[in-house]
C-alpha atoms as a PDB file:
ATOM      1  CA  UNK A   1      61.226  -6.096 129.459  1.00  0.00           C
ATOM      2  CA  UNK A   2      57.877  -4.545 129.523  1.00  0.00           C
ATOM      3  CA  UNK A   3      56.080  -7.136 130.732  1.00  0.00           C
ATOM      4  CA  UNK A   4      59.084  -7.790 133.409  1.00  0.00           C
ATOM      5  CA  UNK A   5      58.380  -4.115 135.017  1.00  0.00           C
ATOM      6  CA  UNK A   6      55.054  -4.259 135.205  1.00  0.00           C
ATOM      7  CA  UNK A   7      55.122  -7.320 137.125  1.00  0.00           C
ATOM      8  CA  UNK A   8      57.645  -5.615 139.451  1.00  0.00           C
ATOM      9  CA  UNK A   9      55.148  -2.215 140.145  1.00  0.00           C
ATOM     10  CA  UNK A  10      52.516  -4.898 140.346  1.00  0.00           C
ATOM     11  CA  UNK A  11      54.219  -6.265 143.472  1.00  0.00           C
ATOM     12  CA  UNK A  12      55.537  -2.815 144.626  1.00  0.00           C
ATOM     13  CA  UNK A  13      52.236  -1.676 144.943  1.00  0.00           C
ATOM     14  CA  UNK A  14      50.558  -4.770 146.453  1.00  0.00           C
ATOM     15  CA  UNK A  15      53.502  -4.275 149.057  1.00  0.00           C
ATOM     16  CA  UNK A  16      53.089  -0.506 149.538  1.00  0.00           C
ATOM     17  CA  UNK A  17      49.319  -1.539 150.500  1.00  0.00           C
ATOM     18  CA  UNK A  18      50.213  -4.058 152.839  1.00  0.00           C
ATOM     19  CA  UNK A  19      52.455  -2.252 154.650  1.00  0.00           C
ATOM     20  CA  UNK A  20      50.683   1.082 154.897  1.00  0.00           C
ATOM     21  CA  UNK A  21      47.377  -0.039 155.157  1.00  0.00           C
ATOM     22  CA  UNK A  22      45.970   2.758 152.850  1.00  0.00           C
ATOM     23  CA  UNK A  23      47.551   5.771 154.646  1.00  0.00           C
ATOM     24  CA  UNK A  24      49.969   7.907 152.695  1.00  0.00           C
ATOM     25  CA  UNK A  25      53.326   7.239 154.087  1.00  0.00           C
ATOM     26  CA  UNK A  26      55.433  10.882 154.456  1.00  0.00           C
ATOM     27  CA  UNK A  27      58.761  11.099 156.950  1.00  0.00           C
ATOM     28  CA  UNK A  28      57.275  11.387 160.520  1.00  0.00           C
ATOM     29  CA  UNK A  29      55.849   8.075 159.779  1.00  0.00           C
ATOM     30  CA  UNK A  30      57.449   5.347 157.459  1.00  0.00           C
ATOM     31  CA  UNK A  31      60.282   4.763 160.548  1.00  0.00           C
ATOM     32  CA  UNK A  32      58.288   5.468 163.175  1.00  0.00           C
ATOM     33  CA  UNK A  33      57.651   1.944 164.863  1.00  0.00           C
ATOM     34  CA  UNK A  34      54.277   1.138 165.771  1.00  0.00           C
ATOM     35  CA  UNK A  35      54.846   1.809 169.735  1.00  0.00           C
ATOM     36  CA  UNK A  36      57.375   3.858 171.928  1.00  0.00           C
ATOM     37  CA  UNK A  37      59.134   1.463 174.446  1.00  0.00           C
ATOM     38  CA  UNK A  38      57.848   2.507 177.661  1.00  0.00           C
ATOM     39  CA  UNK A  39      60.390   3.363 181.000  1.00  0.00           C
ATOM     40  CA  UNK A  40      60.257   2.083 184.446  1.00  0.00           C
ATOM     41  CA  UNK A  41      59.176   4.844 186.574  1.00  0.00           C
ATOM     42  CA  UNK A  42      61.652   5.208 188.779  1.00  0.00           C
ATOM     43  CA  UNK A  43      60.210   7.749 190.944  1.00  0.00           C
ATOM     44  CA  UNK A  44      59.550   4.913 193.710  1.00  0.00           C
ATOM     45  CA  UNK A  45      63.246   3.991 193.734  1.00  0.00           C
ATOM     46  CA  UNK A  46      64.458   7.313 194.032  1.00  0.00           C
ATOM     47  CA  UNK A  47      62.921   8.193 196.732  1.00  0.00           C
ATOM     48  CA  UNK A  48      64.749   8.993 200.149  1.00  0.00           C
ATOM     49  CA  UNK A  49      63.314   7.738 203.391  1.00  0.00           C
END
């Protein structure tokens, strides 16, 4: 059982590393995805003739 949990932080860790790429992950940035969609500007449609 030991042996079985070790194994399993093993791979937790190697996972944590991979997917944080060293930086310590805290809430404003573990679901925070990598870029912001961005919106049309519409300012060019709106405009009135």
């Amino acid at each position: 059982m030991f042996k079985f949990l070790m194994r399993f932080l093993e791979k937790l860790a190697k996972s944590n590393e991979k997917e944080f790429q060293g930086q310590n992950p805290d809430c404003c940035t573990i679901n925070k995805p990598e870029q912001t969609p961005q919106r049309p500007n519409n300012s060019e449609h709106n405009k009135t003739s």
